[in-house]
N, C-alpha and C. Protein backbone atom coordinates (compact mmCIF):
# COMPACT_ATOMS: atom_id res chain seq x y z
N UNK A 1 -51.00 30.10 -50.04
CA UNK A 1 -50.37 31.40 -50.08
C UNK A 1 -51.28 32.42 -49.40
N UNK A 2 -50.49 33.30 -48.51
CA UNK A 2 -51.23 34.27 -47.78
C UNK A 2 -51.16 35.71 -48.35
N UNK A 3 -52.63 36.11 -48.75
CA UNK A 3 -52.77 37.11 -49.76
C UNK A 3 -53.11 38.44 -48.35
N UNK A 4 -52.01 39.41 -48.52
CA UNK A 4 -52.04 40.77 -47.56
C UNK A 4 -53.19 41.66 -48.29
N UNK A 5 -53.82 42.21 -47.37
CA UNK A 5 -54.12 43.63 -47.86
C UNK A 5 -53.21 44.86 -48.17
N UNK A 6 -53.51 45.86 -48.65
CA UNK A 6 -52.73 46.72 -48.70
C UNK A 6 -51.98 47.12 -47.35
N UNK A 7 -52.88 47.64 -46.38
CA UNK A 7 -52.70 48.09 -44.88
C UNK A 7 -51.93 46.78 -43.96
N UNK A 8 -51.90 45.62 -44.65
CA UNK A 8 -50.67 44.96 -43.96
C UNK A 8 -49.93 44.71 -44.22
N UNK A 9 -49.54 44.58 -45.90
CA UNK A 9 -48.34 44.64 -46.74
C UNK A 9 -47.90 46.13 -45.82
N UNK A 10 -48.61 47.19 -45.85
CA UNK A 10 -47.87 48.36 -45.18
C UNK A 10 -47.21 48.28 -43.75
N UNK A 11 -47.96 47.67 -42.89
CA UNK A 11 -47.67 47.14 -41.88
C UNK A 11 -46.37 46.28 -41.62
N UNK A 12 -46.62 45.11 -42.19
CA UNK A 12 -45.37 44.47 -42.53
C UNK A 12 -43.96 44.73 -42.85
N UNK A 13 -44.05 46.10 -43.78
CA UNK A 13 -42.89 46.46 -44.13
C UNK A 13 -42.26 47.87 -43.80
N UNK A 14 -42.95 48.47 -43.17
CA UNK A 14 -42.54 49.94 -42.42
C UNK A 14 -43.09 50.87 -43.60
N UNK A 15 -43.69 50.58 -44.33
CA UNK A 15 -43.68 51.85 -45.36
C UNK A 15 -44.67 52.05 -45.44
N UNK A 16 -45.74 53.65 -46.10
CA UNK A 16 -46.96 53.63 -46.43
C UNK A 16 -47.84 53.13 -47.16
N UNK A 17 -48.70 53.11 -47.05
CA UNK A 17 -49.71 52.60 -48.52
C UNK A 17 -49.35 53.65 -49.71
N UNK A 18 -49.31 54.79 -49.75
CA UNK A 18 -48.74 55.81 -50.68
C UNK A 18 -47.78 55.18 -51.52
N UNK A 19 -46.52 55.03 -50.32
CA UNK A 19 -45.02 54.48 -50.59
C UNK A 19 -45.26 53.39 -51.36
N UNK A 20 -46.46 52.34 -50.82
CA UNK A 20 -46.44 50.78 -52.00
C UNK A 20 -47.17 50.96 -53.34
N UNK A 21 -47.91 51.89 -53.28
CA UNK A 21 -48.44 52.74 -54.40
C UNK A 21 -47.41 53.32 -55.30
N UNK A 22 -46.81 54.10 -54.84
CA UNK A 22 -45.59 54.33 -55.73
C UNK A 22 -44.95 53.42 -56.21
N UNK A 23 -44.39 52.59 -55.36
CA UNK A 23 -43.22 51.49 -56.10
C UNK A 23 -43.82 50.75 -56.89
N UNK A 24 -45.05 50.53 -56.68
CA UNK A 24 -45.93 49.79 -58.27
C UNK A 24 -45.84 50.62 -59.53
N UNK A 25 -46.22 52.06 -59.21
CA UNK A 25 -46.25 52.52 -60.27
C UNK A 25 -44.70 52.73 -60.93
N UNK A 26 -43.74 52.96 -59.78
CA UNK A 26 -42.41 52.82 -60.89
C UNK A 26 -41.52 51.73 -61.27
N UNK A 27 -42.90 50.83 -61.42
CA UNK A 27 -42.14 49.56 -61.26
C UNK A 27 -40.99 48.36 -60.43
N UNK A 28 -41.17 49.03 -59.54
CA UNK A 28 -40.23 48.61 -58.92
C UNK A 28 -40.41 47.45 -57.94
N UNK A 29 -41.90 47.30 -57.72
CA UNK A 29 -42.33 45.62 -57.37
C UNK A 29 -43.43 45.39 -58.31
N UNK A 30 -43.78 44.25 -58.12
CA UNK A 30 -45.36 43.81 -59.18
C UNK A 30 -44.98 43.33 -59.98
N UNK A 31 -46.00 43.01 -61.07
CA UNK A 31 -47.19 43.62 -61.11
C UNK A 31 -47.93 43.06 -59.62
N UNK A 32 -48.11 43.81 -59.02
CA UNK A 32 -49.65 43.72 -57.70
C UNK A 32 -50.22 42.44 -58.03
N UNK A 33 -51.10 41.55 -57.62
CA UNK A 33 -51.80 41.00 -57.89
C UNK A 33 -53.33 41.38 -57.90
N UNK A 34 -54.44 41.09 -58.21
CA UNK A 34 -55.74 42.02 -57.50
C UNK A 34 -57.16 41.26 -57.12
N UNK A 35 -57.37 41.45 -56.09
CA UNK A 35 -59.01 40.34 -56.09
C UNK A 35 -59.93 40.41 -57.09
N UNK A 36 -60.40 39.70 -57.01
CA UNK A 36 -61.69 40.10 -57.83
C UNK A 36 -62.79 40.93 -57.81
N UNK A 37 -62.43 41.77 -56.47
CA UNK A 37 -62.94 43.28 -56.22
C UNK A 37 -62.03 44.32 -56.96
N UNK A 38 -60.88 44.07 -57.42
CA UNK A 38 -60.06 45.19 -57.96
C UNK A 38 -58.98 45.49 -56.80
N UNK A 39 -58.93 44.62 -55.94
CA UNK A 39 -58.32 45.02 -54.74
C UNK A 39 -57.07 44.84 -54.69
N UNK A 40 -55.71 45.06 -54.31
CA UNK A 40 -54.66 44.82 -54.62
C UNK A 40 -54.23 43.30 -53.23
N UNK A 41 -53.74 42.29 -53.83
CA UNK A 41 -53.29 41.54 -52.70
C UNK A 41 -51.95 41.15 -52.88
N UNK A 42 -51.10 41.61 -51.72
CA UNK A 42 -49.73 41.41 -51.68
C UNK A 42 -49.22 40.28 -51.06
N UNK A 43 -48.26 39.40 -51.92
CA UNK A 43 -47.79 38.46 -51.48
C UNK A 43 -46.83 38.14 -51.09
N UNK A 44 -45.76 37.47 -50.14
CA UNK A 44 -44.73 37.06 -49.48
C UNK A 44 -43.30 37.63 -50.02
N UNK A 45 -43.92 36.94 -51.58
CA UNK A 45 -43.00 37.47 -52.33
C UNK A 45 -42.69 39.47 -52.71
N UNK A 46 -43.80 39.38 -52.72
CA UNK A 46 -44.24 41.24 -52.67
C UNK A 46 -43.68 41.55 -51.74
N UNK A 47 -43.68 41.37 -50.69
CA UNK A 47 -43.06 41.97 -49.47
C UNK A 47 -41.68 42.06 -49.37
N UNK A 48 -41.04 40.73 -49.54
CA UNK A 48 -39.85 40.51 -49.86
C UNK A 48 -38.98 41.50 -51.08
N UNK A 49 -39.64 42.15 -52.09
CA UNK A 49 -39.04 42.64 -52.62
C UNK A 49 -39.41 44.37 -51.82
N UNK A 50 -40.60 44.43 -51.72
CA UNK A 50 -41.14 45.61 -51.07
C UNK A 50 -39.35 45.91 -50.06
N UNK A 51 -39.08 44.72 -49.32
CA UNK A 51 -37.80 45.02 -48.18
C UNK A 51 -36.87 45.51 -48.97
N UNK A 52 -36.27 45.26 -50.18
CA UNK A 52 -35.52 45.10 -50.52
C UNK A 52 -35.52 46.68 -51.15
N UNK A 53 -36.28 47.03 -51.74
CA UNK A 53 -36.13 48.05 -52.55
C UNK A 53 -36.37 49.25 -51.26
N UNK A 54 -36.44 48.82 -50.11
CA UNK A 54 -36.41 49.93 -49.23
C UNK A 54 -35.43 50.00 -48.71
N UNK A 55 -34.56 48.80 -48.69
CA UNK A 55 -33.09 48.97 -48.01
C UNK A 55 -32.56 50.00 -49.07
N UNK A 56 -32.66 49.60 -49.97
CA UNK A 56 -32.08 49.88 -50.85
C UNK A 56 -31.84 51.58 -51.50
N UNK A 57 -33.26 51.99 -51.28
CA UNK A 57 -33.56 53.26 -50.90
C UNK A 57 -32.93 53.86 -49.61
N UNK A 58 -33.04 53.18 -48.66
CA UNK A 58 -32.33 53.49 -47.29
C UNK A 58 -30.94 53.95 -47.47
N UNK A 59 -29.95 52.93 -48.07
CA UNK A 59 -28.63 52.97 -49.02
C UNK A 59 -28.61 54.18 -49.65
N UNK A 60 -29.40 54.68 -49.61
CA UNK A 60 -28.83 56.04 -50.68
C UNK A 60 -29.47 56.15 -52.46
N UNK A 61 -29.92 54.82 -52.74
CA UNK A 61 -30.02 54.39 -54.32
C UNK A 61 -31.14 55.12 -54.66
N UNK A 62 -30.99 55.85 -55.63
CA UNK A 62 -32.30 57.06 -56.00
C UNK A 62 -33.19 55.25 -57.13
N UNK A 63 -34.53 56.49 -57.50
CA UNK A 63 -35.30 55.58 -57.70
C UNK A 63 -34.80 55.01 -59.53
N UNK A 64 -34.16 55.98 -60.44
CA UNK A 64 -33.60 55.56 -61.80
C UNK A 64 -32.29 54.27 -61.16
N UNK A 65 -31.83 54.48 -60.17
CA UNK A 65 -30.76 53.09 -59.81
C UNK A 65 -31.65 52.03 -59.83
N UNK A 66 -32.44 51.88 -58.87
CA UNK A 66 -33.27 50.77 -57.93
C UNK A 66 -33.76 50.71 -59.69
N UNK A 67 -34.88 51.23 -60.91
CA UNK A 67 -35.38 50.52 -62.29
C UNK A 67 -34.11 49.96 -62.87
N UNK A 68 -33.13 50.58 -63.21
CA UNK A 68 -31.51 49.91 -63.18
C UNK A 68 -31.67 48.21 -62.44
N UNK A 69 -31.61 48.37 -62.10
CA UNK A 69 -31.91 46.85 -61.04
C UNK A 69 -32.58 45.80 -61.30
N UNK A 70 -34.15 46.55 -61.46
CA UNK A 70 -35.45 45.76 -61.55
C UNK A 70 -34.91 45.32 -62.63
N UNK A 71 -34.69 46.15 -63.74
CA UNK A 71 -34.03 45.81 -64.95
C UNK A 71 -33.45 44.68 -65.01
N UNK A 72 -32.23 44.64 -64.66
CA UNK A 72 -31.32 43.46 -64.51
C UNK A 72 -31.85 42.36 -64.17
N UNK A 73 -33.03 42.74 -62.90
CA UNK A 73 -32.99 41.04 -62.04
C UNK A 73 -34.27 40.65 -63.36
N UNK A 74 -34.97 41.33 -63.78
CA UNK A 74 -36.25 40.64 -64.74
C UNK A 74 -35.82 40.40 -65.73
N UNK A 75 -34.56 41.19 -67.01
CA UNK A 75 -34.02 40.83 -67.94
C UNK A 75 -33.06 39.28 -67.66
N UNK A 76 -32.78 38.84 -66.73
CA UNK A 76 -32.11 37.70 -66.53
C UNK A 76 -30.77 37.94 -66.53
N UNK A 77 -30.43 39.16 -66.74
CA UNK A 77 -29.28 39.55 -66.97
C UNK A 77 -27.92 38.04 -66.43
N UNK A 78 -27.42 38.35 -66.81
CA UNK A 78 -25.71 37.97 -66.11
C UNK A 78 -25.77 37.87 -64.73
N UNK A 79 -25.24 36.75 -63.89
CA UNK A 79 -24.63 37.21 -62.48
C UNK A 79 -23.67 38.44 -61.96
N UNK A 80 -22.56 38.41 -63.01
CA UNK A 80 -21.96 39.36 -63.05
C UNK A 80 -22.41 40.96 -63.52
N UNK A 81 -23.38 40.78 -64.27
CA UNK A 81 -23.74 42.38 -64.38
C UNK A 81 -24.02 42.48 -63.15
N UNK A 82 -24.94 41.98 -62.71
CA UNK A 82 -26.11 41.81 -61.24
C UNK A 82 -24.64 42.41 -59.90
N UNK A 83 -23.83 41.55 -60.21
CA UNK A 83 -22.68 41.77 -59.19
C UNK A 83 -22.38 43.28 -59.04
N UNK A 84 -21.92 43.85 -60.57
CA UNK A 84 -21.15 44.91 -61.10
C UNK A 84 -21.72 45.88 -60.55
N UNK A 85 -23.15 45.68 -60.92
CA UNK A 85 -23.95 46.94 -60.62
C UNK A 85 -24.14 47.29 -59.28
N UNK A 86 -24.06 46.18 -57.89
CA UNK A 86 -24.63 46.40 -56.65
C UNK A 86 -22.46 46.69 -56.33
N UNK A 87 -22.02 46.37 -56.66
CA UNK A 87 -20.56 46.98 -56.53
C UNK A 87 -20.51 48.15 -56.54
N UNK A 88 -21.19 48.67 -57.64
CA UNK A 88 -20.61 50.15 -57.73
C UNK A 88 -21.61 50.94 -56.66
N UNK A 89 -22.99 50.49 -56.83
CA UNK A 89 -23.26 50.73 -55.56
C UNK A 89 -23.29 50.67 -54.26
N UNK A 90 -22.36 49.51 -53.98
CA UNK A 90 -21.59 49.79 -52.25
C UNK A 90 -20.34 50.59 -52.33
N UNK A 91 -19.60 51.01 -53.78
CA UNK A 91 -18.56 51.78 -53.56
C UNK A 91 -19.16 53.12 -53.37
N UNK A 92 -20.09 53.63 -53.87
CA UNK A 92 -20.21 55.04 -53.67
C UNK A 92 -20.97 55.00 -52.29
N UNK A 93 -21.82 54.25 -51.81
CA UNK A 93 -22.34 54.08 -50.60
C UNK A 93 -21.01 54.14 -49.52
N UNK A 94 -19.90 53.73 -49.62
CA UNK A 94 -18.53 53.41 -48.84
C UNK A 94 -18.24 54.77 -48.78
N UNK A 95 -18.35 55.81 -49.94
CA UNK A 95 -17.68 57.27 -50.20
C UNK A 95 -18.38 57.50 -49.13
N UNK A 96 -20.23 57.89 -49.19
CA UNK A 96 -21.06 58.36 -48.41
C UNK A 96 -20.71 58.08 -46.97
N UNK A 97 -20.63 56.96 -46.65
CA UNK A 97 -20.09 56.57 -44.74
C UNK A 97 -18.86 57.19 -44.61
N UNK A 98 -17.77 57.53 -45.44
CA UNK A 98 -16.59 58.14 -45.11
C UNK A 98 -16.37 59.40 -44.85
N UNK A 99 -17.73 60.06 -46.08
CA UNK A 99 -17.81 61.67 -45.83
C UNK A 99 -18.85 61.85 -44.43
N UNK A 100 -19.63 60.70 -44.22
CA UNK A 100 -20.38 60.87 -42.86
C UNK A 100 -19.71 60.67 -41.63
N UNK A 101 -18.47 59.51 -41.62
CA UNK A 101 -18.29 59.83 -40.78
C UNK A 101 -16.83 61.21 -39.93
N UNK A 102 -16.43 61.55 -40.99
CA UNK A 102 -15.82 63.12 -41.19
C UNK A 102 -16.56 63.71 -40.74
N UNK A 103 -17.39 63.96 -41.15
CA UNK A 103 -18.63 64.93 -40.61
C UNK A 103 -18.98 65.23 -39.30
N UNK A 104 -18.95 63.52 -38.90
CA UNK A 104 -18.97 63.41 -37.13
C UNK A 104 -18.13 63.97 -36.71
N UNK A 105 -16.89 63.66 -37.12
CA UNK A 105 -15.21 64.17 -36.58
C UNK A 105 -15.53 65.75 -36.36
N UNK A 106 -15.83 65.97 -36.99
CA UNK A 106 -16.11 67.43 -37.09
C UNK A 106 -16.90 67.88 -36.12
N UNK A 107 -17.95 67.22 -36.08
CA UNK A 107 -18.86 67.53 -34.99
C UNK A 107 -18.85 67.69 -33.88
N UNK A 108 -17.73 66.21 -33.71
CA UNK A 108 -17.28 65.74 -31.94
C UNK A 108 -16.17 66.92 -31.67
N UNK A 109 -15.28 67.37 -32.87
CA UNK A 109 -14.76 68.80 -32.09
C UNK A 109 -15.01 69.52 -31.99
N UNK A 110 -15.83 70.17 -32.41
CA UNK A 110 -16.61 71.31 -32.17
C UNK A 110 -17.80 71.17 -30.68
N UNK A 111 -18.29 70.04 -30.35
CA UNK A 111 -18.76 69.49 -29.36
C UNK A 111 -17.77 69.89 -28.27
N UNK A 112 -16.53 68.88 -28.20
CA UNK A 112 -15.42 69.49 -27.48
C UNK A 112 -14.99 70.72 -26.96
N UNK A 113 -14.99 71.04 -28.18
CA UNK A 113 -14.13 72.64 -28.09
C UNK A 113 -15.28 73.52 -27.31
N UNK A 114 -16.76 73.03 -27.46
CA UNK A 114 -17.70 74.08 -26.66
C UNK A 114 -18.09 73.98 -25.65
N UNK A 115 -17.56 72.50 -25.19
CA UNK A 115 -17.96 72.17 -23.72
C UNK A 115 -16.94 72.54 -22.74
């Protein structure tokens, strides 16, 4: 197993060292693993969720959704909760692309109308 440093777990995944700092502390990957310097070493698997909770963030999902989640996937929950819950979050994500792309509509006439 290939143990990252912080600065390439950051690397790896587009986000800051700050940003992987945070999501430890709100739980939302980890526990970290740590050398025996105290050092944090991130693993494959770390990263992998590191992606995930940034899409996910990307999506729109504030950070009380995404512990919602962690929740589920560590409690063992149900498939179906697991389902339910990322449902309701592509339906309101679906609202969000509909009011965005209105928005465009809007835009492109007003674009129009000024050119």
């Amino acid at each position: 197993m290939t143990a990252l440093t912080p600065a390439a777990a950051a690397d790896r995944t587009g986000v800051s060292i700050d940003t992987l700092r945070y999501y430890e502390r709100e739980g939302l990957i980890g526990p970290i693993r740590r050398s025996g310097g105290g050092r944090r070493e991130y693993s494959e698997d770390d990263v992998f969720w590191i992606g995930l909770v940034t899409c996910f963030r990307e999506a729109g999902l504030g950070i009380a959704d995404l512990r919602g989640f962690v929740a589920i996937l560590r409690a063992e929950h149900s498939p179906q909760e697991r389902v339910a819950f990322l449902r309701e979050r592509r339906a309101a994500l679906e609202q969000r692309v509909a009011a965005l792309r209105q928005a465009m509509q809007v835009l492109d006439e007003k674009i129009a109308y000024y050119s």
